[in-house]
Protein backbone atom coordinates (compact mmCIF):
# COMPACT_ATOMS: atom_id res chain seq x y z
CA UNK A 1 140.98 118.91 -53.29
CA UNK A 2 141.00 116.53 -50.33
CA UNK A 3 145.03 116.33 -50.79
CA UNK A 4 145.28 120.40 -50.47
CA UNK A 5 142.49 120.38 -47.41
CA UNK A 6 145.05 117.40 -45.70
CA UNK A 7 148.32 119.48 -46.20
CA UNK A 8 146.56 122.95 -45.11
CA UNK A 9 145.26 121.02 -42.09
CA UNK A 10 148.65 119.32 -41.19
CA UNK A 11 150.43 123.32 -41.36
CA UNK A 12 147.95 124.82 -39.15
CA UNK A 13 148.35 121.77 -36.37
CA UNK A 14 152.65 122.10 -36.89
CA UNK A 15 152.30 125.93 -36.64
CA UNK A 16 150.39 125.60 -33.33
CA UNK A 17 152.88 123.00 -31.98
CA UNK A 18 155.61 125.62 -32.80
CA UNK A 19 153.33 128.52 -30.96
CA UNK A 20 152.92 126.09 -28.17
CA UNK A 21 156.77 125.40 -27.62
CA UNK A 22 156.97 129.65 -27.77
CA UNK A 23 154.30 130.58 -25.51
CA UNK A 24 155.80 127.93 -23.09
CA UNK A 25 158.52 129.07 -23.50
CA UNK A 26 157.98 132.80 -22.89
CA UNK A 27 155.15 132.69 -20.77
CA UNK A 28 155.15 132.60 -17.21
CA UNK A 29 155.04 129.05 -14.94
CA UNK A 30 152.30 128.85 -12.38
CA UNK A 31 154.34 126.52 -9.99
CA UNK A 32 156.19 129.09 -8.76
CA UNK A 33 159.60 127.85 -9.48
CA UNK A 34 161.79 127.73 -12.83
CA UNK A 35 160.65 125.61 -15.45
CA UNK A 36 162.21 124.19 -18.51
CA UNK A 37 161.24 124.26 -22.15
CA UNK A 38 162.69 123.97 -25.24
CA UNK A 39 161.90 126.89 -28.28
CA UNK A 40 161.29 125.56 -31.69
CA UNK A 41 164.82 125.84 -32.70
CA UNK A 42 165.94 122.97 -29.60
CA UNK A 43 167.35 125.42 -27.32
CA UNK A 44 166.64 125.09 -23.58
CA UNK A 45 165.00 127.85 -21.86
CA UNK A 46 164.49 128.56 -18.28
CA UNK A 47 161.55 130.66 -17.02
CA UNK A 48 160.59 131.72 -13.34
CA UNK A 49 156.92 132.32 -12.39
CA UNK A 50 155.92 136.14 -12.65
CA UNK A 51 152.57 135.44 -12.05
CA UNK A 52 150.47 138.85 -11.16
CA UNK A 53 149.00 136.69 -8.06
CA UNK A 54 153.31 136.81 -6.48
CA UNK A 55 153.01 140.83 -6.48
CA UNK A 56 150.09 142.53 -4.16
CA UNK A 57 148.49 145.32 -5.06
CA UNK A 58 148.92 148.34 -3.00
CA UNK A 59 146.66 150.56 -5.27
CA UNK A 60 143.18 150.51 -3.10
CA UNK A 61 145.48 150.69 0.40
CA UNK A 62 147.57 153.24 -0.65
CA UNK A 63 145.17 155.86 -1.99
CA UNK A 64 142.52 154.79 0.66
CA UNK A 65 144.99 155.06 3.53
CA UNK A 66 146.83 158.02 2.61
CA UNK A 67 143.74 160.47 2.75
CA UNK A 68 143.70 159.72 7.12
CA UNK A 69 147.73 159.90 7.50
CA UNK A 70 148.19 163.68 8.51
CA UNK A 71 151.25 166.01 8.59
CA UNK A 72 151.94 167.37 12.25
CA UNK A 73 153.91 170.62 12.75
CA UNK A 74 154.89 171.56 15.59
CA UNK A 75 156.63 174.65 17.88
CA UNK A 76 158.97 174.40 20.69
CA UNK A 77 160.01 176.58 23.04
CA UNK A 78 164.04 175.94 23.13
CA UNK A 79 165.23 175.45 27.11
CA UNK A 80 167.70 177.57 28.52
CA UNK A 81 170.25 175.29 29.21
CA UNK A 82 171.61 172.12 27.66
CA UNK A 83 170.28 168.77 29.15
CA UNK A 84 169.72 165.10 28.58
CA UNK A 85 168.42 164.26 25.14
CA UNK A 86 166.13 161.34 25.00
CA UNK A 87 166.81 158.93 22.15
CA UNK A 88 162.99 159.26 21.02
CA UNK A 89 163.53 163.60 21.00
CA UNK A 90 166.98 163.01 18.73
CA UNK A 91 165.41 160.96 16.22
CA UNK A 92 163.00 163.89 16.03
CA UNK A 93 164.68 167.21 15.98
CA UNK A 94 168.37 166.02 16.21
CA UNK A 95 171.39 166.35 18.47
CA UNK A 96 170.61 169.90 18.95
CA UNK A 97 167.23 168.95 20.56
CA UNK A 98 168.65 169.63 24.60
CA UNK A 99 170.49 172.80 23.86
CA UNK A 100 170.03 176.83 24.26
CA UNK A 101 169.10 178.85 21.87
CA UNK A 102 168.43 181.86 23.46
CA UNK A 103 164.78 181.41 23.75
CA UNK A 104 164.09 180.93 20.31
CA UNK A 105 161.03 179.17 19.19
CA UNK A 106 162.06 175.74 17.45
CA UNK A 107 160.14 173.72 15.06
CA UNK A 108 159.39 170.17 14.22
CA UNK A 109 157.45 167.88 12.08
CA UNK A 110 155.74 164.47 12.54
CA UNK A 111 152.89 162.53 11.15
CA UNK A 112 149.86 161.50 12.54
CA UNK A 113 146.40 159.04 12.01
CA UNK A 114 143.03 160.43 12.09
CA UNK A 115 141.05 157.58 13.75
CA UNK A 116 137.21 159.06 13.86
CA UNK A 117 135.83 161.67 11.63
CA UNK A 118 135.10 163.94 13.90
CA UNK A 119 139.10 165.04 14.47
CA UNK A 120 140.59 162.54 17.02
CA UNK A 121 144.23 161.68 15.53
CA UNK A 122 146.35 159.43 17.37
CA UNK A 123 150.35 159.90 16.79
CA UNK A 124 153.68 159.75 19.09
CA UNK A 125 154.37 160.92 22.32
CA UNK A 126 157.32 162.15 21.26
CA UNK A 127 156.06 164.23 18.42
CA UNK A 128 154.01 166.53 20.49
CA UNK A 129 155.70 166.68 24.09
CA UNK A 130 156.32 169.91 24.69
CA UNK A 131 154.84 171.58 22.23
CA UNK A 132 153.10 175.36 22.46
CA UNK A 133 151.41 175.21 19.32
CA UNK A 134 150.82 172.20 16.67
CA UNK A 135 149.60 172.39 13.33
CA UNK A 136 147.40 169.53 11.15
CA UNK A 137 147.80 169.34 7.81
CA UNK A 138 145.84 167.00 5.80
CA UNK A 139 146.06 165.30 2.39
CA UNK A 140 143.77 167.85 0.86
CA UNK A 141 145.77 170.86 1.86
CA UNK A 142 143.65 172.07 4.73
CA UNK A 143 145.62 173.59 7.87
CA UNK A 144 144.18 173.07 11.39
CA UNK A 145 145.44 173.88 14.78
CA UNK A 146 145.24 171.16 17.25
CA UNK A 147 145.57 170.62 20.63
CA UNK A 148 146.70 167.87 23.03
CA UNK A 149 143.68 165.10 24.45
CA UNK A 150 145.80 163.10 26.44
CA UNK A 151 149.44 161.36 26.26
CA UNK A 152 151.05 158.14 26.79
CA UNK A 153 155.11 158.59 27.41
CA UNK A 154 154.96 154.83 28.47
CA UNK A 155 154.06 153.49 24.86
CA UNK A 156 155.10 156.80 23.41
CA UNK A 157 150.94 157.52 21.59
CA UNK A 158 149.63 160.89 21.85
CA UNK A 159 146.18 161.95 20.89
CA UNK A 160 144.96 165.16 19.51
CA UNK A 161 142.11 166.68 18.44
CA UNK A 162 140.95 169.45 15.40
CA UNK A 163 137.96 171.23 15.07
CA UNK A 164 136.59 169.42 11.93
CA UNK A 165 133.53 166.53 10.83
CA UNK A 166 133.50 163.91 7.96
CA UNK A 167 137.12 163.46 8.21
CA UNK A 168 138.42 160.12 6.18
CA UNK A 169 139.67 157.45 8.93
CA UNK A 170 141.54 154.35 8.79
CA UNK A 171 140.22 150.90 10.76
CA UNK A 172 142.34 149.82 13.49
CA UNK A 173 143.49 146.05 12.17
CA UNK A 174 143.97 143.32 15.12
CA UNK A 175 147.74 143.86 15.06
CA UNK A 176 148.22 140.01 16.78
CA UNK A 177 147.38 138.51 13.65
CA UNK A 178 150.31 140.01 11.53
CA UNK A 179 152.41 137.34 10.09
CA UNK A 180 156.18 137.45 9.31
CA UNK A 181 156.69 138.15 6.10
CA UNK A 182 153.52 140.09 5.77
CA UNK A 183 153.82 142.87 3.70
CA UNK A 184 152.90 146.56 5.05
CA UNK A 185 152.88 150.17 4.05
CA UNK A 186 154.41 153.11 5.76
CA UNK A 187 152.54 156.55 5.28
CA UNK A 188 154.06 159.80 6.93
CA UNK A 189 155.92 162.54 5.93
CA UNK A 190 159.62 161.87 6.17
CA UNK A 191 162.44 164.61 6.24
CA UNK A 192 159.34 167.42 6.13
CA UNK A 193 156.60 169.20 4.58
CA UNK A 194 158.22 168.57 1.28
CA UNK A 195 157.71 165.02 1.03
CA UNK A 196 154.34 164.77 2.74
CA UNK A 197 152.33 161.88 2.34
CA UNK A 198 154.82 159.47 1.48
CA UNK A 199 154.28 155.71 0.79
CA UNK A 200 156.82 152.95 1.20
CA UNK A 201 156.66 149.41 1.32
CA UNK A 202 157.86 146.30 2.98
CA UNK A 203 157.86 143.13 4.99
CA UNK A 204 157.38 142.59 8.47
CA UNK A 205 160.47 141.48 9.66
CA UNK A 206 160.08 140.64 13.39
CA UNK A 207 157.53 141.30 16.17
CA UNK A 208 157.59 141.66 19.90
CA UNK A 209 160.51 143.90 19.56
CA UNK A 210 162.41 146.14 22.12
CA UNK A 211 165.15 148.45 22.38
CA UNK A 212 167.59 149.80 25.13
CA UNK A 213 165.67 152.04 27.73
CA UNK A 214 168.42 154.66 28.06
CA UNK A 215 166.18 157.01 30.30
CA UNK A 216 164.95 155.09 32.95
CA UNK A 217 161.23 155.58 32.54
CA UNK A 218 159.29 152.68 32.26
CA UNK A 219 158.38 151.48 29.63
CA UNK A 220 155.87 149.23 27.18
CA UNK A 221 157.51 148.13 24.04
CA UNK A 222 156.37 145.65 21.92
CA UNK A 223 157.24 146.56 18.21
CA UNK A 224 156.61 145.67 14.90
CA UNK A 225 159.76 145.61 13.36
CA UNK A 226 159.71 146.57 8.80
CA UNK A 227 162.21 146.89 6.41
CA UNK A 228 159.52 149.63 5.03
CA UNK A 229 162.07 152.81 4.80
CA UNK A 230 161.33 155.16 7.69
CA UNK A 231 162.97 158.46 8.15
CA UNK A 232 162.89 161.45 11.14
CA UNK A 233 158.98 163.15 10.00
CA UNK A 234 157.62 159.64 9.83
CA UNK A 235 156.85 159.41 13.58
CA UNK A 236 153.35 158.97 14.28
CA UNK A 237 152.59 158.02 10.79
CA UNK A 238 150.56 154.57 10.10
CA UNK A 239 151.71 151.42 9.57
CA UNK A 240 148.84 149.70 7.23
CA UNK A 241 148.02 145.89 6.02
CA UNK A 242 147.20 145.14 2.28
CA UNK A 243 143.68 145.63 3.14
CA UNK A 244 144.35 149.50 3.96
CA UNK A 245 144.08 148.63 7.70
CA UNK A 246 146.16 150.25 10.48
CA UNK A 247 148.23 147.89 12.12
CA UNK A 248 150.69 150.12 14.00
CA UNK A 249 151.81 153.37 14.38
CA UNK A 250 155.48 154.31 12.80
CA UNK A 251 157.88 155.47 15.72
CA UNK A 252 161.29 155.15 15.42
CA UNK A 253 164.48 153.34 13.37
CA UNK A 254 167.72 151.80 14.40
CA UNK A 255 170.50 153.48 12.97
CA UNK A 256 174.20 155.07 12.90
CA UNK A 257 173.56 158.00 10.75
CA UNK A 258 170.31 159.58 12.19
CA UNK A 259 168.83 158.22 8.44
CA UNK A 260 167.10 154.85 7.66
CA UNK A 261 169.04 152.61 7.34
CA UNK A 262 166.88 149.24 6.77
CA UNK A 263 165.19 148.70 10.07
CA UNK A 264 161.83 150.43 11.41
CA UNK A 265 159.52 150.20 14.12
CA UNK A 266 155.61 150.64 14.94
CA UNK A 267 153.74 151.07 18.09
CA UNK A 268 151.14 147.34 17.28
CA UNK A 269 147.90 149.02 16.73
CA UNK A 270 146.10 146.68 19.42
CA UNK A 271 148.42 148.56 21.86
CA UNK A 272 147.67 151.98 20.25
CA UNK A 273 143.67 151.23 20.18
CA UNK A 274 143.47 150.60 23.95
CA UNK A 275 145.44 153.73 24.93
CA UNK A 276 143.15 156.18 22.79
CA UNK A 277 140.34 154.51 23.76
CA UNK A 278 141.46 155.60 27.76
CA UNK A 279 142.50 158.87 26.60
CA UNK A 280 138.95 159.51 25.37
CA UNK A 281 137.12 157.96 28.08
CA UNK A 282 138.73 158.73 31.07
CA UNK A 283 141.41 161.19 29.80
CA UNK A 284 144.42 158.98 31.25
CA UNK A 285 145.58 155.38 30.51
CA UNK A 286 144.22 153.10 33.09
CA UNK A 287 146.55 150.55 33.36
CA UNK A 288 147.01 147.12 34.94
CA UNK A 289 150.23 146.01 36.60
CA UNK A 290 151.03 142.24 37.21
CA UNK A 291 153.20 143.10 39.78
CA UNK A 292 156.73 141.20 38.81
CA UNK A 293 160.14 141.66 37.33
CA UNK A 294 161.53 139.21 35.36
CA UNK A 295 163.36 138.50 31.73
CA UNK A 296 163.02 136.49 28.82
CA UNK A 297 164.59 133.00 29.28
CA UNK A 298 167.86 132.01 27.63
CA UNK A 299 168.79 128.72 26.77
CA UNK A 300 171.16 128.57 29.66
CA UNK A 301 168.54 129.23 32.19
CA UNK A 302 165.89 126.76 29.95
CA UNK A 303 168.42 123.61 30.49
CA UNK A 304 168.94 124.51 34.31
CA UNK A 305 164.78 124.70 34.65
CA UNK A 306 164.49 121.69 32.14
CA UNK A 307 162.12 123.66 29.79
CA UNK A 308 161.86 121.59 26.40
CA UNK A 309 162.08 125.45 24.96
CA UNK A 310 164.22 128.59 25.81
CA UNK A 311 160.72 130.96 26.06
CA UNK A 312 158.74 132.74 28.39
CA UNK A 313 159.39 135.05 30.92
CA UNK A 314 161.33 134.40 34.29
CA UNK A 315 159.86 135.66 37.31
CA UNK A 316 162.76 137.31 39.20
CA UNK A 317 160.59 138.85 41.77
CA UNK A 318 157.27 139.19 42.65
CA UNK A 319 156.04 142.40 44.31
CA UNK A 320 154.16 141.56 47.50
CA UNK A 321 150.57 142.17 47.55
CA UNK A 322 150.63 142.74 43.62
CA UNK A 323 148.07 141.02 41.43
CA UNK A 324 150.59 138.39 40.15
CA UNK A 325 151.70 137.67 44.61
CA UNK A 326 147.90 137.27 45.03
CA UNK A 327 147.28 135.02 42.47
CA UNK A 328 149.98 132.47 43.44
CA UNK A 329 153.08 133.73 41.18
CA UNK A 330 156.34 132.85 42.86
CA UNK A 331 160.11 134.08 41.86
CA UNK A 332 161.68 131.45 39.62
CA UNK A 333 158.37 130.56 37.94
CA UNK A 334 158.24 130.54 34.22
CA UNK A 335 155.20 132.64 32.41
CA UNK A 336 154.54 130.90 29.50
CA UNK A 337 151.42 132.58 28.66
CA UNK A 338 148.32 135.30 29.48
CA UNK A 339 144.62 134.68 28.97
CA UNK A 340 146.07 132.37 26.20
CA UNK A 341 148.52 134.00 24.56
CA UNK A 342 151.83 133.51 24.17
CA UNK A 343 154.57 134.92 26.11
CA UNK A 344 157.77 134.19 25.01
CA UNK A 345 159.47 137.09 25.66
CA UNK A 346 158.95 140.10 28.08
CA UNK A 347 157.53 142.07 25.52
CA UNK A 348 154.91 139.84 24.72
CA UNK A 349 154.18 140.03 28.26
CA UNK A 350 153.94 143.75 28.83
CA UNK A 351 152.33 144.18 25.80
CA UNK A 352 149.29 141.62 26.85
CA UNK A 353 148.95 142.70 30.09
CA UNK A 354 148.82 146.55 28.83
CA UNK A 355 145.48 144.90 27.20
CA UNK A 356 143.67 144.57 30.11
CA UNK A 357 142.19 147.61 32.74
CA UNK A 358 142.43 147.35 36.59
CA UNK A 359 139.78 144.78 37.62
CA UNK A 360 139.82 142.52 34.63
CA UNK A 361 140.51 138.65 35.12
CA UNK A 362 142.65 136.34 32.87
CA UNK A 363 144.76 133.07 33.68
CA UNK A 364 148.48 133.16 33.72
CA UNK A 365 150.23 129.78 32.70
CA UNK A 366 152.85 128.82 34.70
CA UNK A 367 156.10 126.41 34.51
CA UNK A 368 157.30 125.16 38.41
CA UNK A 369 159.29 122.29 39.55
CA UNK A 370 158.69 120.75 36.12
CA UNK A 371 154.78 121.16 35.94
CA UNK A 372 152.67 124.16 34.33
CA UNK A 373 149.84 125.81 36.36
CA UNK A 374 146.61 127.84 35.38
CA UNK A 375 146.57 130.86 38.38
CA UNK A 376 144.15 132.81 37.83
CA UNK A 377 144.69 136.59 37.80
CA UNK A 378 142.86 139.68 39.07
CA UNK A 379 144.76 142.68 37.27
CA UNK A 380 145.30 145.64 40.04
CA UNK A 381 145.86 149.54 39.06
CA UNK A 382 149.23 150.85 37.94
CA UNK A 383 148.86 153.92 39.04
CA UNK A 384 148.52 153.67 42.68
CA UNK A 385 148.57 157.26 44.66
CA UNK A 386 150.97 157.75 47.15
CA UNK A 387 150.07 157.24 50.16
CA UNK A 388 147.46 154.00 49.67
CA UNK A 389 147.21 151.46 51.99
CA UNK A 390 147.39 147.91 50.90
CA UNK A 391 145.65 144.86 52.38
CA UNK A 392 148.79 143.90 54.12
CA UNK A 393 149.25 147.53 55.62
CA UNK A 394 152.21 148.53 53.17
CA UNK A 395 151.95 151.96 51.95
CA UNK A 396 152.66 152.83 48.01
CA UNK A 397 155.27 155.62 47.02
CA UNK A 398 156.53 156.01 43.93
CA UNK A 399 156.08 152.53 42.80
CA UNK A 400 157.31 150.94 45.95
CA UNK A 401 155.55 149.68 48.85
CA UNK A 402 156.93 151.13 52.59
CA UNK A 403 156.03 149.98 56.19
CA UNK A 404 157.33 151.28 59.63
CA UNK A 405 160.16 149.39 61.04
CA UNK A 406 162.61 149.97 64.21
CA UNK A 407 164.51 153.46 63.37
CA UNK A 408 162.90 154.22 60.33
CA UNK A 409 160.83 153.15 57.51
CA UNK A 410 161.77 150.10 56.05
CA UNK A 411 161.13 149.39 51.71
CA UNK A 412 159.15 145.92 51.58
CA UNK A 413 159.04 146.19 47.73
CA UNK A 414 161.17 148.55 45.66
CA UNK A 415 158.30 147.73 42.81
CA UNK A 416 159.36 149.27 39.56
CA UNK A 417 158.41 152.85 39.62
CA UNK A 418 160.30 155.58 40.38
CA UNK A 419 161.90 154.60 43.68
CA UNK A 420 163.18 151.47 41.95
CA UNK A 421 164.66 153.32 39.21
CA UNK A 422 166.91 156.00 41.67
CA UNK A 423 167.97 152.80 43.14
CA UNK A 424 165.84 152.07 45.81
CA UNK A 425 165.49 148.46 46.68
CA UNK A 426 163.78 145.54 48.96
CA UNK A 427 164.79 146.03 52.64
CA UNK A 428 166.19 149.47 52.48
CA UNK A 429 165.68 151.17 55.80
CA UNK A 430 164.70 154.75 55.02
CA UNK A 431 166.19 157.24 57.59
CA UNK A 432 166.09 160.76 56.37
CA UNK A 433 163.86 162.08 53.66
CA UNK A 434 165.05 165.89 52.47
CA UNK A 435 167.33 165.97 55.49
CA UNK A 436 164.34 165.45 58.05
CA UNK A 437 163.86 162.10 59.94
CA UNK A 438 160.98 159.20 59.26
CA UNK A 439 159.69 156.80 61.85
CA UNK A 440 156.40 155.80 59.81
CA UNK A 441 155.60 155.73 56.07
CA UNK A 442 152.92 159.03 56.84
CA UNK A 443 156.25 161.17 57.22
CA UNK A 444 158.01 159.92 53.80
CA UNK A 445 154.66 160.63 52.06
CA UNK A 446 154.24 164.23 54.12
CA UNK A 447 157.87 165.34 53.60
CA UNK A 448 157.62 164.15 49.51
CA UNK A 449 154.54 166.32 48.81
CA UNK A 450 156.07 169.56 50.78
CA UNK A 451 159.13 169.20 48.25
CA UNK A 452 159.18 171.36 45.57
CA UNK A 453 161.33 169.94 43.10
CA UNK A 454 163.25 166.69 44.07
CA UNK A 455 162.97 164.14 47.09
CA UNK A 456 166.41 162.75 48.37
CA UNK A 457 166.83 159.92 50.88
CA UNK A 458 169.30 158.39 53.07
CA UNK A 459 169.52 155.54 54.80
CA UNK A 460 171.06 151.59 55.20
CA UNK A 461 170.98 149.70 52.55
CA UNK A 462 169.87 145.41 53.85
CA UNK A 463 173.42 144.66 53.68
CA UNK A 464 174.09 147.49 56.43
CA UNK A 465 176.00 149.88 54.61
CA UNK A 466 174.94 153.59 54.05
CA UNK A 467 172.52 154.17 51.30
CA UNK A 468 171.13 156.88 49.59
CA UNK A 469 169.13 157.99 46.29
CA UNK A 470 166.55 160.64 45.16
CA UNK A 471 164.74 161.20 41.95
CA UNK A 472 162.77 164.59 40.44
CA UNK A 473 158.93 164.83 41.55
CA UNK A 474 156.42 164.94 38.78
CA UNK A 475 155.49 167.99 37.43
């Protein structure tokens, strides 16, 4: 009897050493790389960790964060004649977005966020601009009509509003703390109303991103750069963490076809949150200006400076009686940060200082003549009105600042607004405005607001030769 209990006990412990070697062998590592066991029969076998813990669960962000992504309709009067088409206005509507078609209404579709319950969505500039009607769809089928709180062509947001309470919402996510390789969701409706509420996923491939400014207009662009697929109807849409969070705000792609083709980008919802927070306070951005030019440093320009690192941002000019001049900023310094942060690329920069109102304080970190330098900074309005006087008697227009000077008025600081951008530049002497002569900055600012549709000015450039430039007033 003892014999039989012996040999029953000896089968069970040999069958669990041969369950052992096939669970090992079949079942999944936790070291995360591929391990190797043997079967029962001696052969070698290779496994790789599938672990549930390697694959995130989208469930609870997807259906959480798809109930506040909206689908945006909206109508366009077409112009009567065929114009420039801005890169952000093709990716929307196409190559046919600047031409004539006979007055015909046109239509186009976005996406957009709903941020607070009671109707405030946030989506792209681009989306809505110039729109005579736009329509709200959201995840439940209801249709509302919508209308326009404020805009934001700089960082290309828009916010509108609907008539409607206990909306769902999604929580703006601090978008600084994204990680490379993080992975994110994309929520919109690409290609139109028929694929509404679409989810993809991916990685975050880069941040601090920027792309060619082929219009002129200035600019803040900082983006978060996905391989989540993106397509034309996804503008505006949200750009959301594992936790269901938004961390940007889907705007455009990089491609050759007009289709994704692996590369997307999102306003950084930090960016986003600050402009819709203006728009519903004051009803414009209020936005602080450092008051330089500059680029990111190459590693050319590092080894002539003797910076251990090619970052930060070179200061190529500093715009006199600007925030940055009045804190100490010279040309030729190196910004290597803001209020802490990191700046080692111009996008960086613009996108940190676009954190901060007129008024606020922060320190910028300097490199000069081999040393760094805390200044400390008191951020000044962007959007000075023409005609203000600064503490050194300059006068602002259209970004630059102007000052009297023997046979005309003289451009101290082309700045970076609209002056700069027609071609205006530092120690222009301004003759003629509109084919009537200046002596003082009064009569450039006088003959500007008379004009009806464009301001044109002549002049000697500071090298002596004749000059000239104009640019389209506002609307």
């Amino acid at each position: 009897m003892k014999k039989g209990f012996l040999i029953v006990l000896l089968s069970v412990l040999l069958s669990g050493l041969t369950a052992y070697a096939i669970v090992k062998t079949a079942a999944p590592s936790s070291g995360g790389a591929a391990d190797a066991a043997y079967s029962a029969a001696g052969q070698t076998v290779r496994t790789v960790n599938l672990s549930l813990s390697d694959y995130p669960d989208f469930t609870y962000a997807a259906e959480n964060a798809v109930e506040a992504v909206v689908y945006v309709k909206v109508t366009i009067q077409a112009r009567q004649q065929q114009q420039y088409i801005d890169p952000f206005f093709r990716f929307f509507f196409g190559d046919e977005g600047g031409y004539n078609y006979g007055g015909r209404e046109r239509q186009g579709s976005g996406s957009g966020v709903i941020i607070r319950p009671d109707g405030y969505i946030v989506t792209n500039n681009h989306v809505v601009s110039g729109a005579s009607k736009i329509e709200v769809t959201l995840n439940n089928n209801k249709t509302y009509e919508a209308t326009v709180v404020g805009t934001d062509p700089a960082t290309d947001v828009a916010l509108i509003k609907i008539d409607a309470s206990g909306l769902p919402v999604l929580e703006f996510a601090d978008s600084d703390k994204l990680r490379l390789g993080e992975w994110v969701l994309a929520i919109g409706s690409p290609l139109g109303e028929e694929l509404r509420s679409t989810i993809t996923a991916g990685i975050v491939s880069a941040k601090g991103r920027s792309m060619p400014n082929t219009d002129g207009e200035f600019k803040i662009e900082s983006f978060i750069q996905t391989d989540a697929a993106v397509n034309p109807g996804n503008s505006g849409g949200a750009l959301v963490n594992k936790e269901g969070q938004l961390v940007g705000i889907n705007t455009a792609i990089v491609s050759t076809t007009g289709s994704y083709t692996g590369y997307s980008f999102a306003v950084p919802s930090n960016i986003v949150r600050k402009v819709v927070s203006d728009l519903i306070d004051f009803g414009s951005v209020k936005r602080a200006m450092l008051g330089i030019t500059g680029g990111t440093v190459t590693e050319e320009l590092a080894k002539k400076l003797k910076l251990s690192t090619p970052e930060g941002v070179y200061v190529n000019e500093v715009v006199k009686g600007g925030a940055a001049d009045k804190a100490g900023v010279k040309a030729e310094d190196v910004i290597l940060s803001l209020d802490g942060t990191k700046t080692a690329a111009m996008p960086e920069l613009q996108a940190k200082v676009n954190s901060f109102h007129p008024g606020d304080k922060a320190t910028v970190k300097v490199f000069r003549d081999g040393r760094t330098l805390d200044l400390p900074v008191t951020f000044e309005d962007g959007n000075i009105e023409n005609g203000t006087v600064a503490s050194d008697g300059t006068v602002a227009f259209y970004g630059a600042q102007l000052k009297a000077a023997e046979d005309g008025v003289l451009i101290v600081s082309a700045g970076n607004g609209k002056v700069a951008r027609a071609g205006g530049e530092d120690g222009f002497l301004i003759r003629f405005v509109n084919d009537q002569k200046v002596s003082k900055p009064q009569d450039v600012i006088d003959i500007a607001r008379k004009s009806k549709r464009s301001i044109f000015i002549e002049g000697v450039t500071a090298s002596g030769r004749p000059g000239y430039f104009g640019f389209g007033k506002d609307e």
